[in-house]
C-alpha atoms as a PDB file:
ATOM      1  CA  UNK A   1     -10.196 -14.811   3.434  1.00  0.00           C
ATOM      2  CA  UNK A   2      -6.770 -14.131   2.192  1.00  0.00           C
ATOM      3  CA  UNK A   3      -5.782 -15.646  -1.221  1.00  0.00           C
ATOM      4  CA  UNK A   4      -1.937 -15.382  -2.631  1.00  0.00           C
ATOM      5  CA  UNK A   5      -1.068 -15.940  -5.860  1.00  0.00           C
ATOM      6  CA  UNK A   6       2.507 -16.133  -7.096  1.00  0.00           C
ATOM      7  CA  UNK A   7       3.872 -14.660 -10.430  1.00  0.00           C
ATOM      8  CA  UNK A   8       0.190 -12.522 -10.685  1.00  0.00           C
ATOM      9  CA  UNK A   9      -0.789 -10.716 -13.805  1.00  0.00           C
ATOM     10  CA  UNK A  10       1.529 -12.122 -16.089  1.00  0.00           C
ATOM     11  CA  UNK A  11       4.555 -10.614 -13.981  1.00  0.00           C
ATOM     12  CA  UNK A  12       7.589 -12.946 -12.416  1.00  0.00           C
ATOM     13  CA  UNK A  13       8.327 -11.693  -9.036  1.00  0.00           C
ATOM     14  CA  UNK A  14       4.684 -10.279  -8.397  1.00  0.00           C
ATOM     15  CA  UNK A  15       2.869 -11.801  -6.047  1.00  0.00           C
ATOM     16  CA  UNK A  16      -1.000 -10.751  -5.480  1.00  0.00           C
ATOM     17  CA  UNK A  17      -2.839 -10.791  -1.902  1.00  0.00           C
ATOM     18  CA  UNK A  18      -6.614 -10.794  -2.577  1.00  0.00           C
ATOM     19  CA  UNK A  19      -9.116  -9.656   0.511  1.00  0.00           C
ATOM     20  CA  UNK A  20     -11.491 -12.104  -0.019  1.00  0.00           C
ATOM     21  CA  UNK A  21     -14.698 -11.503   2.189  1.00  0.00           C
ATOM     22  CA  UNK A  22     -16.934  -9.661  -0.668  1.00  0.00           C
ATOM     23  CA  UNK A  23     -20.257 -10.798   1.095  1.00  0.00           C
ATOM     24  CA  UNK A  24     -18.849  -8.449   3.609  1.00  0.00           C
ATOM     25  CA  UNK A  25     -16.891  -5.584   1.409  1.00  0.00           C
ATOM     26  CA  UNK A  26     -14.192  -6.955   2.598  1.00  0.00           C
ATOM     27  CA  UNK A  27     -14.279  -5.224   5.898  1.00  0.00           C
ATOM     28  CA  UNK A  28     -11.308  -5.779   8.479  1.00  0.00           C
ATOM     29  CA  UNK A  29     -12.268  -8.110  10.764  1.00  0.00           C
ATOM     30  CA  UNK A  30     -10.445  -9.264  13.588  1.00  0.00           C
ATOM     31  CA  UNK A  31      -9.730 -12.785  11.476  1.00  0.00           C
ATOM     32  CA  UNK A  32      -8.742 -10.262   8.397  1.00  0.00           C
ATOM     33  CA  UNK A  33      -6.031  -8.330  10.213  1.00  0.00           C
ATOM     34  CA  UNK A  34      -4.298 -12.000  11.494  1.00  0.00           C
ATOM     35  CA  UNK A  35      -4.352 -13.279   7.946  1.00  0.00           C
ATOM     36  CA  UNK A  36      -3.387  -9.994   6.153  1.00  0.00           C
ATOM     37  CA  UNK A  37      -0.506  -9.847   8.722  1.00  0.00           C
ATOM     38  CA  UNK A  38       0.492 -13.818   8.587  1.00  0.00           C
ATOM     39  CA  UNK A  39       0.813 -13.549   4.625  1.00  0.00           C
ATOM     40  CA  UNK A  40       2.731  -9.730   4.512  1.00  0.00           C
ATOM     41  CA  UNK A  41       5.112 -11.453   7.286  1.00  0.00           C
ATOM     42  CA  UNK A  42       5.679 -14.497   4.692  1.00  0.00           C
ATOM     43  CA  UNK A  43       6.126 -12.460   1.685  1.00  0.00           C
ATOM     44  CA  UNK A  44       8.524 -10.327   3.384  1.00  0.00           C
ATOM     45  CA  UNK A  45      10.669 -12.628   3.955  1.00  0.00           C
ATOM     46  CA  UNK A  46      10.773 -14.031   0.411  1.00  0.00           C
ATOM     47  CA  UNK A  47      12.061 -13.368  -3.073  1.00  0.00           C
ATOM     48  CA  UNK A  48       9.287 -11.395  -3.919  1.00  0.00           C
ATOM     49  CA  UNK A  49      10.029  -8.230  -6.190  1.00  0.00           C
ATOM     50  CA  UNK A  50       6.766  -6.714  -5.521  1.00  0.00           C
ATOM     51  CA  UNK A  51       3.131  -7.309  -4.393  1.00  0.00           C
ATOM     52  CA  UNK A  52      -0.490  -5.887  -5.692  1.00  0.00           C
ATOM     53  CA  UNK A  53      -2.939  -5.475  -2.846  1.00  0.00           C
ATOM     54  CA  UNK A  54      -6.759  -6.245  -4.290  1.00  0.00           C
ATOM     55  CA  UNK A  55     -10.066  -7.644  -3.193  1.00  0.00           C
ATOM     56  CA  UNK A  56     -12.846  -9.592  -4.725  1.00  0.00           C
ATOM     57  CA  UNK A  57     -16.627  -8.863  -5.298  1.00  0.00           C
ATOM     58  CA  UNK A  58     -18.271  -4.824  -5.670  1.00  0.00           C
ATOM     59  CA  UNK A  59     -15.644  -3.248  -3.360  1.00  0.00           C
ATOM     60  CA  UNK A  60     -11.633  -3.005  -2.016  1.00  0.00           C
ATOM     61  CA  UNK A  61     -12.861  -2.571   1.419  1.00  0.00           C
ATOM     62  CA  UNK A  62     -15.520  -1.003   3.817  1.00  0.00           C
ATOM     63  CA  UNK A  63     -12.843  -0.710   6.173  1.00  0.00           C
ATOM     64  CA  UNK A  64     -13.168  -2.087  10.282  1.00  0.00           C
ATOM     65  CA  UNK A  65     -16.023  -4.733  10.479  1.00  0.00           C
ATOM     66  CA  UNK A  66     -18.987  -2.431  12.315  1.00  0.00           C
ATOM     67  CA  UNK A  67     -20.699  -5.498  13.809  1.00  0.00           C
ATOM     68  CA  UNK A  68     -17.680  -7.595  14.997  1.00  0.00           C
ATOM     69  CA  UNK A  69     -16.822  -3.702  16.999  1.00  0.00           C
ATOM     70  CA  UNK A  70     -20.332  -3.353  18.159  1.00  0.00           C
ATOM     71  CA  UNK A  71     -20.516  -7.339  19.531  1.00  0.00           C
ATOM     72  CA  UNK A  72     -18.741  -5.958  23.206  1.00  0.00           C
ATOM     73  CA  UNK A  73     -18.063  -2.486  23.679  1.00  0.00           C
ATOM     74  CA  UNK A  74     -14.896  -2.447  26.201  1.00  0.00           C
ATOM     75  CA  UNK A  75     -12.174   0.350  25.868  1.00  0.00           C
ATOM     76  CA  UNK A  76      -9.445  -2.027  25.966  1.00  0.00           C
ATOM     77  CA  UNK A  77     -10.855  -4.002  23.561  1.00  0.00           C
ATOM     78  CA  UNK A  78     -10.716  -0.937  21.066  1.00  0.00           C
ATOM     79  CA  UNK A  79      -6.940   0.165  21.791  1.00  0.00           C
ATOM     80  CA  UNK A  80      -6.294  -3.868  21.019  1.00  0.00           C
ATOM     81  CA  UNK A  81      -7.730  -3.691  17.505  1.00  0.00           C
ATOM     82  CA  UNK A  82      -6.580  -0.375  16.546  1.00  0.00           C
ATOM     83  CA  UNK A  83      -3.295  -1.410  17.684  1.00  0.00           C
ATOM     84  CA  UNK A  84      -3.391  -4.596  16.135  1.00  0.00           C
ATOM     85  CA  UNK A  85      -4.473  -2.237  13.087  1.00  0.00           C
ATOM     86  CA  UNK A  86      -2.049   0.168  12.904  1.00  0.00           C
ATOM     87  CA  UNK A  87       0.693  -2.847  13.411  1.00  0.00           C
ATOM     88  CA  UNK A  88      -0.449  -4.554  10.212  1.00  0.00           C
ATOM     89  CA  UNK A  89      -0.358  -1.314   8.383  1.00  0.00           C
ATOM     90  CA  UNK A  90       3.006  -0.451   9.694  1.00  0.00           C
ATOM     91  CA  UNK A  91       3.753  -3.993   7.776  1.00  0.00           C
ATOM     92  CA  UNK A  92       3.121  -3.054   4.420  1.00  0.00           C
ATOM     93  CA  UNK A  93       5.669   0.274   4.880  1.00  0.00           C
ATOM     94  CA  UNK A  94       8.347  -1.623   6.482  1.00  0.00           C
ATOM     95  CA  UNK A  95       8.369  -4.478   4.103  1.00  0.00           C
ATOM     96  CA  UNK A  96      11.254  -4.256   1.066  1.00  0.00           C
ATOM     97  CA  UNK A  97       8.830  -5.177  -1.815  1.00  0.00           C
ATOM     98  CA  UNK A  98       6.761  -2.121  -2.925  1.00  0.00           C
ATOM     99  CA  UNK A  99       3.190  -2.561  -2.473  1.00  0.00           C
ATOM    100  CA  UNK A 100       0.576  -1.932  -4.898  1.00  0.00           C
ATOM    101  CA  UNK A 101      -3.457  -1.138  -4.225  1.00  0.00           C
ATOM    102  CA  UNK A 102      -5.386  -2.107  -7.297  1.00  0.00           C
ATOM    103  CA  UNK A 103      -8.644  -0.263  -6.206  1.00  0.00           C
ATOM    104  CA  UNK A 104     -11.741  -1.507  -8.037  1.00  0.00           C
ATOM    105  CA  UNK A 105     -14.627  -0.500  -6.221  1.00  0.00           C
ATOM    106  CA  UNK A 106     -14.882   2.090  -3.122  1.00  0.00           C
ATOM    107  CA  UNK A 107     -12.006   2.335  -0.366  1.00  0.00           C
ATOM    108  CA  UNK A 108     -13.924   3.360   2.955  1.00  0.00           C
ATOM    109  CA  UNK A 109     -12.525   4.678   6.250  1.00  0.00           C
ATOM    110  CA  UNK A 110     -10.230   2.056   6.955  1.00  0.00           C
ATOM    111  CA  UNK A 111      -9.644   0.739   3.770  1.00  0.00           C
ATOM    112  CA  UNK A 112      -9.157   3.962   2.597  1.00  0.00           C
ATOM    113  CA  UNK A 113      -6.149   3.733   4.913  1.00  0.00           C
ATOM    114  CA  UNK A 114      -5.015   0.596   3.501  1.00  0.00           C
ATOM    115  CA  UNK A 115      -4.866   2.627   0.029  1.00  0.00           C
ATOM    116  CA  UNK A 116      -3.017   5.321   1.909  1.00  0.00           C
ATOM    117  CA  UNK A 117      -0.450   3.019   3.298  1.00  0.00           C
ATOM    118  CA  UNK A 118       0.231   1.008  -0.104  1.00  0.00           C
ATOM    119  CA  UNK A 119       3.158   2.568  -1.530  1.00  0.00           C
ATOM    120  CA  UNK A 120       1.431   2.829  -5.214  1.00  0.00           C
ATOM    121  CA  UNK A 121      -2.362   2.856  -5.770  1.00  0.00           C
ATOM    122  CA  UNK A 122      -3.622   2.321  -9.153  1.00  0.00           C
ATOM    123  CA  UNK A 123      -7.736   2.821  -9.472  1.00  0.00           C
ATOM    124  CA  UNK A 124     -10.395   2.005 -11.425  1.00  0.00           C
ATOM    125  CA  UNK A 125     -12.471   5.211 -12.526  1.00  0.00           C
ATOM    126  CA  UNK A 126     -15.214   3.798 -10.707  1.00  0.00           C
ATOM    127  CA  UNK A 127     -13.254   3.373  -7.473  1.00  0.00           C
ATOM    128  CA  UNK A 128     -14.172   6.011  -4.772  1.00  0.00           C
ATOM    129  CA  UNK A 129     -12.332   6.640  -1.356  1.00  0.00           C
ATOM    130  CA  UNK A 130     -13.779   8.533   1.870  1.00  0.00           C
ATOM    131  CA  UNK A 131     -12.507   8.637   5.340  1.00  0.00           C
ATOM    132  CA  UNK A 132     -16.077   8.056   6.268  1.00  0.00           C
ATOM    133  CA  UNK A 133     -16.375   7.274  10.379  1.00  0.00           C
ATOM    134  CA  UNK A 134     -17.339  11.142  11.316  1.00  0.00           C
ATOM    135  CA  UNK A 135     -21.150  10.423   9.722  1.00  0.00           C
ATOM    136  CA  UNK A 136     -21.284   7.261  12.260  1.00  0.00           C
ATOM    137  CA  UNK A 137     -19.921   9.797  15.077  1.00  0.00           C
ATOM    138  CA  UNK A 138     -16.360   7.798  15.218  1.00  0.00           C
ATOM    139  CA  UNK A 139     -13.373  10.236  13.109  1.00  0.00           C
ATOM    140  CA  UNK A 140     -11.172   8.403  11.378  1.00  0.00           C
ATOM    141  CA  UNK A 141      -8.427   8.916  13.683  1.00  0.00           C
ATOM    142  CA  UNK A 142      -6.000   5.921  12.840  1.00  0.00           C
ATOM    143  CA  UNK A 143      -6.915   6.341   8.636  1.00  0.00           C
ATOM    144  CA  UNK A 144      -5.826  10.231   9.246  1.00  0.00           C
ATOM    145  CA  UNK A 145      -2.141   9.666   9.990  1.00  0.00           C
ATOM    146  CA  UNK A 146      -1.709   7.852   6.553  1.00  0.00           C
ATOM    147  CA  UNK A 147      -4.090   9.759   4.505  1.00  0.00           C
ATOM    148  CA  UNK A 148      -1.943  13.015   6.037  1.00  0.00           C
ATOM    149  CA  UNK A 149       0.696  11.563   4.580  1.00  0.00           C
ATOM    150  CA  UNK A 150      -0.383  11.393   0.837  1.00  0.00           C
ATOM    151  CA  UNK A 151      -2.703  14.311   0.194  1.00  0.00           C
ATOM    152  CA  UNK A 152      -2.199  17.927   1.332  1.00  0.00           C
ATOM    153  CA  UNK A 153      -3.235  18.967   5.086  1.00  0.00           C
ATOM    154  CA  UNK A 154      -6.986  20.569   3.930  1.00  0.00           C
ATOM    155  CA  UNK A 155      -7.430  18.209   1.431  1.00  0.00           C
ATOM    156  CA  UNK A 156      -7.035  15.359   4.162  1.00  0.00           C
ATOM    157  CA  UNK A 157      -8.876  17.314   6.613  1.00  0.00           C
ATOM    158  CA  UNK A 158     -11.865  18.065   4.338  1.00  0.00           C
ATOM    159  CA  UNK A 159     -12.112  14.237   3.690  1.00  0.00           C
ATOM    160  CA  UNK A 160     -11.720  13.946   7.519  1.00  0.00           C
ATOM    161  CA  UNK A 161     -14.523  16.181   8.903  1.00  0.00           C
ATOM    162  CA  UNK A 162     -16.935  16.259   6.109  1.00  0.00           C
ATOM    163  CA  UNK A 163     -16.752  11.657   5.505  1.00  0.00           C
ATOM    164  CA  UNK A 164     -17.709  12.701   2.213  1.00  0.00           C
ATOM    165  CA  UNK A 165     -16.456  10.422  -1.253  1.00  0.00           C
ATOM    166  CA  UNK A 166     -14.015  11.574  -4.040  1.00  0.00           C
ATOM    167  CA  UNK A 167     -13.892   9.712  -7.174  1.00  0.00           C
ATOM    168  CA  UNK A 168     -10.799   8.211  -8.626  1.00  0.00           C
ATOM    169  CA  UNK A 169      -9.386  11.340 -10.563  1.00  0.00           C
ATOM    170  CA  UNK A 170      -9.990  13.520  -8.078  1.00  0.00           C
ATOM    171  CA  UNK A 171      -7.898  10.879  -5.725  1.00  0.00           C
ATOM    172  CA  UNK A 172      -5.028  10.946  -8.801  1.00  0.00           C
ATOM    173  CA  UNK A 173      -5.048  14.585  -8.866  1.00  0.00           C
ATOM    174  CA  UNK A 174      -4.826  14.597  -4.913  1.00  0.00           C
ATOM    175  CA  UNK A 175      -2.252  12.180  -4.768  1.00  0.00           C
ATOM    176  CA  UNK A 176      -3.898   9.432  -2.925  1.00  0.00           C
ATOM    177  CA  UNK A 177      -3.485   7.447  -6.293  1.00  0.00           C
ATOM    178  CA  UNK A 178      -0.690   7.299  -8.758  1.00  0.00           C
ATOM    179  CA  UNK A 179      -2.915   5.757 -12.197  1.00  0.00           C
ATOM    180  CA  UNK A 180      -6.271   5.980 -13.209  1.00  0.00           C
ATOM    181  CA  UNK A 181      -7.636   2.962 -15.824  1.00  0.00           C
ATOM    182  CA  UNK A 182     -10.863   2.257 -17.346  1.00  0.00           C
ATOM    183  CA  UNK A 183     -12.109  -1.160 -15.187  1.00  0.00           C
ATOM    184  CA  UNK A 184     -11.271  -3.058 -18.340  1.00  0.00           C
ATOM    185  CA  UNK A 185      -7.963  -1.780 -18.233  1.00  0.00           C
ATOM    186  CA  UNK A 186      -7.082  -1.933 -14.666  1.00  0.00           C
ATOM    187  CA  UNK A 187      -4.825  -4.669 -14.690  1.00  0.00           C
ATOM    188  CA  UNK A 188      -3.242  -3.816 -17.424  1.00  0.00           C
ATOM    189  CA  UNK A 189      -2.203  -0.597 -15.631  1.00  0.00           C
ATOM    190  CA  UNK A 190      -1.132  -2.575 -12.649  1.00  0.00           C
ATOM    191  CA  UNK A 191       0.685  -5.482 -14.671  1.00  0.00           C
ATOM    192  CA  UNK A 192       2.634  -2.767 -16.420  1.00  0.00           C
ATOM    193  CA  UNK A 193       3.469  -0.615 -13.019  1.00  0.00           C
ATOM    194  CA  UNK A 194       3.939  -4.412 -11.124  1.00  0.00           C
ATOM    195  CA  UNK A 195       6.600  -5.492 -14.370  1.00  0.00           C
ATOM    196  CA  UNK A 196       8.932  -2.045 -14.449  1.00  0.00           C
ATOM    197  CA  UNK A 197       9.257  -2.474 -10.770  1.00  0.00           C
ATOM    198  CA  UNK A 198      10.164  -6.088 -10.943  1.00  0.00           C
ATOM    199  CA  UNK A 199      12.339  -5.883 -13.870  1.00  0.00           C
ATOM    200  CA  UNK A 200      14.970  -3.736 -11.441  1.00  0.00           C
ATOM    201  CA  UNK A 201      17.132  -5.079  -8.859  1.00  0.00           C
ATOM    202  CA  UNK A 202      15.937  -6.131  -5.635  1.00  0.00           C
ATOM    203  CA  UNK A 203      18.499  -4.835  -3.435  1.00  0.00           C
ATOM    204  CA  UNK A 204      17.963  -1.633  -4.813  1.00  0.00           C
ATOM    205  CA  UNK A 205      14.532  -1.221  -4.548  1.00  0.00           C
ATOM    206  CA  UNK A 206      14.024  -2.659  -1.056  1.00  0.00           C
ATOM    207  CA  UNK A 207      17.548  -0.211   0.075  1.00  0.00           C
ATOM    208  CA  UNK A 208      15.488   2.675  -1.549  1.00  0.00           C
ATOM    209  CA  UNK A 209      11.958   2.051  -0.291  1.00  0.00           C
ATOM    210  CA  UNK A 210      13.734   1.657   3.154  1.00  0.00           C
ATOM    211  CA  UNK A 211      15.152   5.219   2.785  1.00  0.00           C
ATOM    212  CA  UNK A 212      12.354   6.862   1.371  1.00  0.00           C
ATOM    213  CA  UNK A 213      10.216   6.926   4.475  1.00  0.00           C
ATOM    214  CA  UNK A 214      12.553   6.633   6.951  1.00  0.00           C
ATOM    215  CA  UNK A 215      14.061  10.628   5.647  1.00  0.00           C
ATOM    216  CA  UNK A 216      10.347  11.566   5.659  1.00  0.00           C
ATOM    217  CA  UNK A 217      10.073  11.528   8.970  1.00  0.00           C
ATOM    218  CA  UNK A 218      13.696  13.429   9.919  1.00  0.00           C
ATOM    219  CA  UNK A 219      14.804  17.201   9.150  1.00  0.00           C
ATOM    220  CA  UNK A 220      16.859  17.667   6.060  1.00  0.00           C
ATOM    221  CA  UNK A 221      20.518  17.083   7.479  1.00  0.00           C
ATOM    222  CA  UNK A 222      19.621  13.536   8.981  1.00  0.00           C
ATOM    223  CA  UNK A 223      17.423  12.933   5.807  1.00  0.00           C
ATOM    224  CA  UNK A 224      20.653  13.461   3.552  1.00  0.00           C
ATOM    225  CA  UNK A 225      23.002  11.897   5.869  1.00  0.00           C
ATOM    226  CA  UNK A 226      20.367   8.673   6.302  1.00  0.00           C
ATOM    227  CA  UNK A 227      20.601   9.242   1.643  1.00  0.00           C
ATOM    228  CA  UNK A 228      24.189   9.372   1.669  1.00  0.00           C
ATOM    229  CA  UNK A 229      24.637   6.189   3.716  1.00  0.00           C
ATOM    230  CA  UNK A 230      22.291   3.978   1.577  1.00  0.00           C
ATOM    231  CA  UNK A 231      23.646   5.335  -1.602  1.00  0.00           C
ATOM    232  CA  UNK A 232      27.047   4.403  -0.043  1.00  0.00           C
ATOM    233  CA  UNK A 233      26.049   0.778   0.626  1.00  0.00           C
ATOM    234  CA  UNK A 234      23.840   0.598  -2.591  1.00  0.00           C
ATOM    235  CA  UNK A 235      26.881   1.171  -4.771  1.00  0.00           C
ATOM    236  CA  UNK A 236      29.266  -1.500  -3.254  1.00  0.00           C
ATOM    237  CA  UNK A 237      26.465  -4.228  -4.212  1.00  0.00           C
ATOM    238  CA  UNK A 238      27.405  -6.534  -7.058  1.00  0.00           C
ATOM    239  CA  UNK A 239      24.034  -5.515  -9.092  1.00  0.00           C
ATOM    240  CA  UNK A 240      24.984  -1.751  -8.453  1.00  0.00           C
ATOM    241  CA  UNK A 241      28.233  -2.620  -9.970  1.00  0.00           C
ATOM    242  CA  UNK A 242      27.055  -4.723 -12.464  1.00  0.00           C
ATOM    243  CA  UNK A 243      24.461  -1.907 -13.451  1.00  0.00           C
ATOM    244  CA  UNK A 244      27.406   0.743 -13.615  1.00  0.00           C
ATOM    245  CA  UNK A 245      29.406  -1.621 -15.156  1.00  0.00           C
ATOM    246  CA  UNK A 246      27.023  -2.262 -18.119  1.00  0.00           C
ATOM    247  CA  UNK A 247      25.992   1.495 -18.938  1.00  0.00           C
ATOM    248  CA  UNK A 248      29.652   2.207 -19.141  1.00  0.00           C
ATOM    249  CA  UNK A 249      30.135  -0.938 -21.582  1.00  0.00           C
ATOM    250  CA  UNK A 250      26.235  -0.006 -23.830  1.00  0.00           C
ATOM    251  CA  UNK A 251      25.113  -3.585 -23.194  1.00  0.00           C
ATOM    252  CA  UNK A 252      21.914  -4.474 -21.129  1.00  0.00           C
ATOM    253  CA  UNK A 253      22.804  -5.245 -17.290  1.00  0.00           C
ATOM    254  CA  UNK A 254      22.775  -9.076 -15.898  1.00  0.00           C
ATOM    255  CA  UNK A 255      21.551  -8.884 -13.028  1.00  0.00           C
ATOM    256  CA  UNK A 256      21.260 -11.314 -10.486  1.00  0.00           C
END
């Protein structure tokens, strides 16, 4: 269901979680969300430098599994999974390695969410994304508060209320994607983005991925104050110095 691989695409550091249910477009099924939560939980917690997000067979994900909601309807049952939902997505954020979606195929309601949430997307151009649930009478309520956080307030809306698709470039050009490759190409776009984020320090990048969305959510004054702190801390550690150390000298950095 979930498959890791260590050291993916060619990169050291880059580990690769692969959704794994293509006879079901990868959906999000109950068993999904435990096993996409078990393995960010473990690779938190390791030396990982960063991780690509991508999914086997015609599509990244059809988002929540329809049937598995349908089985019982019980309101209780609902908040659960959404919760348990919005928990796992709240994972990939929090976690100190970046995160990146390689999008092959179409992104749908809530896996158009799990795009959102990745911090770097890179797409095929045949990948297409739509916030979908509004033509099944359900808005995508939980997939709103991330896709409002990557494109602009109409553009998100539009998506929101009309469920219908945008292709890849439109999605670049929107900002729900950084890179657009050909699908022969695509992982050679995301082993290059994967291998200049793993070729910096650690520290640094998990201090300033930290920051980054934690002074999103403040007003200005905390947001600089929250910058100045990390920047503070970031200095006094011995890669920081070492860094420092080596542009002053003109010699490549050793880092640990």
């Amino acid at each position: 269901m979930i498959e890791i691989k260590r050291d993916a695409y060619g990169v050291k550091g880059a580990v690769r979680l692969l959704l794994n249910r293509p006879e079901s477009f990868n959906a999000l099924s109950e068993a999904m969300l435990d096993a996409l939560e078990d393995a960010l939980k473990e690779i938190a917690g390791s030396d990982a430098r960063v991780v690509v997000l991508a999914a086997a067979g015609k599509a990244f994900c059809a988002g929540h599994d329809l049937k598995e909601m349908r089985a019982e309807p019980a309101l209780d049952y609902y908040r659960e999974l959404f919760a348990r939902c919005s928990r796992m997505m709240l994972m990939i954020q929090n976690m100190p390695q970046p995160v990146i979606a390689r999008v092959h195929g179409i992104a749908t309601a809530a896996g158009c969410q799990l795009v959102a949430m990745c911090d770097l997307a890179v797409a095929s151009s045949e990948a297409r994304f739509a916030v979908s649930g509004v033509n099944l009478g359900l808005f995508c309520a939980t997939p709103s508060v991330a896709l409002s956080r990557n494109v602009s307030r109409k553009a998100a809306f539009e998506m929101l209320v009309t469920g219908e698709f945008i292709d890849a470039e439109t999605a670049r050009e929107r900002g729900l994607v950084n890179r657009v490759a050909s699908p022969d190409a695509l992982d050679d776009a995301v082993s290059a983005l994967a291998a200049s984020i793993a070729s910096k320090p650690r520290a640094a990048v998990a201090a300033g991925k930290g920051l980054f969305y934690r002074q999103l959510e403040t007003g200005i004054e905390q947001a600089y104050a929250l910058a100045s702190e990390t920047m503070a801390c970031n200095m006094m550690h011995d890669d920081t110095l070492e860094g420092t150390q080596a542009f002053i000298d003109k010699r490549p950095p050793k880092w640990t």
